[in-house]
C-alpha atoms as a PDB file:
ATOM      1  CA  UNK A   1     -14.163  -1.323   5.558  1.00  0.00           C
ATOM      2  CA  UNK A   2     -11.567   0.591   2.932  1.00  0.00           C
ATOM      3  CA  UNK A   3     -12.851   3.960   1.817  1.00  0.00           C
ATOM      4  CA  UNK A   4     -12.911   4.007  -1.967  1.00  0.00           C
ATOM      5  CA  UNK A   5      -9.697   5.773  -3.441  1.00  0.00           C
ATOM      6  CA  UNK A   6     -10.745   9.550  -4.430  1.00  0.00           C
ATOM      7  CA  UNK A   7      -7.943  11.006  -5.464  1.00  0.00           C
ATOM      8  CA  UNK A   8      -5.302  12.784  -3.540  1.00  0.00           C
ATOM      9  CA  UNK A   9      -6.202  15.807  -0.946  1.00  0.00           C
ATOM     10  CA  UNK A  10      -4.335  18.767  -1.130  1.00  0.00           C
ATOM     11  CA  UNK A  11      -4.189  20.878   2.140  1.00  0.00           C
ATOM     12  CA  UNK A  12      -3.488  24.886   2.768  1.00  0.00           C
ATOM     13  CA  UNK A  13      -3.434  26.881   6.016  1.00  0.00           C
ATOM     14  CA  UNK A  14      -4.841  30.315   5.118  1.00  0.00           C
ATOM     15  CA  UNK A  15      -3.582  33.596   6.844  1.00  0.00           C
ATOM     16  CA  UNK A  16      -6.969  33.661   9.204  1.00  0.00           C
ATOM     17  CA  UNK A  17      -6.128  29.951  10.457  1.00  0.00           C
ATOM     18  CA  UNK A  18      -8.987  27.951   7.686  1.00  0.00           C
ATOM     19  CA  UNK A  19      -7.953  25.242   6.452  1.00  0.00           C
ATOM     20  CA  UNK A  20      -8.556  24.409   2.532  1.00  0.00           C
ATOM     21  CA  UNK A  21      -8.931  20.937   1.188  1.00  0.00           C
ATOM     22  CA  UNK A  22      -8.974  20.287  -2.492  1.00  0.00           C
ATOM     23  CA  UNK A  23      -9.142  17.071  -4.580  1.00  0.00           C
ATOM     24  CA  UNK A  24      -7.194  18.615  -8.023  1.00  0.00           C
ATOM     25  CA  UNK A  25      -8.648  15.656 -10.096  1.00  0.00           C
ATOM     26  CA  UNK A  26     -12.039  16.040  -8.952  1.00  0.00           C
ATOM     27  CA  UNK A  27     -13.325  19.728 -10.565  1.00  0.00           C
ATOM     28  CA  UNK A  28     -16.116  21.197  -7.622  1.00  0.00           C
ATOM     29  CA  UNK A  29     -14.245  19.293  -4.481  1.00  0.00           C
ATOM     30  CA  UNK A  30     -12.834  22.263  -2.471  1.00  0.00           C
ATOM     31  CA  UNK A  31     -13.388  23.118   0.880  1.00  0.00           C
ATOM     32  CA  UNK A  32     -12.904  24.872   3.784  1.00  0.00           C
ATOM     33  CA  UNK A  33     -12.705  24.088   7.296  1.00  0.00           C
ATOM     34  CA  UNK A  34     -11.985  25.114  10.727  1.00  0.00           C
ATOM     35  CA  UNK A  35      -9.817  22.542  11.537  1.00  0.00           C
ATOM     36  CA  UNK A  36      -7.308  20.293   9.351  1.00  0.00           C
ATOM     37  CA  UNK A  37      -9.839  17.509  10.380  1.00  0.00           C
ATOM     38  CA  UNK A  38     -12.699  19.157   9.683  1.00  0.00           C
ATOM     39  CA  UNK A  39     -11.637  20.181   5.869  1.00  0.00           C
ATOM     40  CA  UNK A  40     -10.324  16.528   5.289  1.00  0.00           C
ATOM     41  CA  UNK A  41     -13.691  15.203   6.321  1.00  0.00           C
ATOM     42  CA  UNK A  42     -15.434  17.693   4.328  1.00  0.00           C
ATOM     43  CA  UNK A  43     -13.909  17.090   1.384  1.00  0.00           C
ATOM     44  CA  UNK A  44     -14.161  13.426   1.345  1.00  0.00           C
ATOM     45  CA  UNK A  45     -18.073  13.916   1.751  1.00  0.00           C
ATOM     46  CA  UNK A  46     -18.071  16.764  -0.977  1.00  0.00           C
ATOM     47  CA  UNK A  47     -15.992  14.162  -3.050  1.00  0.00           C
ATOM     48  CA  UNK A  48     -18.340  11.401  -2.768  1.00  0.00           C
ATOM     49  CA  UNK A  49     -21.488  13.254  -4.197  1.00  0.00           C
ATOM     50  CA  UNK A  50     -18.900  15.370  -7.194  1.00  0.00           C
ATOM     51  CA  UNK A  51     -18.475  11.384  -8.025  1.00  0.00           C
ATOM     52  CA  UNK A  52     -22.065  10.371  -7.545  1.00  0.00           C
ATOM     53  CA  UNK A  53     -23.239  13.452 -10.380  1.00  0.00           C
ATOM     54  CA  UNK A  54     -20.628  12.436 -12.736  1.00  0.00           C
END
């Protein structure tokens, strides 16, 4: 199953080691996360339901 196209992620290592994960054309989706894997993930969930309110 394809996952529906959201938009492009945009990913930042801060200086404490989070990771932030941030769909630009998607106002709200921005995250942060322990892991590179677990900001991706996060994001595409927080995505979803940004989508689902519009």
């Amino acid at each position: 199953m394809a996952k529906p196209m959201i938009g492009e992620i945009e990913l930042e290592r801060e200086d404490d080691g989070r990771w932030i994960a941030e769909i630009p054309s998607l106002p709200g989706a921005l995250v942060y996360g322990k892991t590179l894997d677990e900001a991706r993930s996060k994001v595409e969930a927080l995505s979803l339901r940004v989508i689902e309110a519009l």
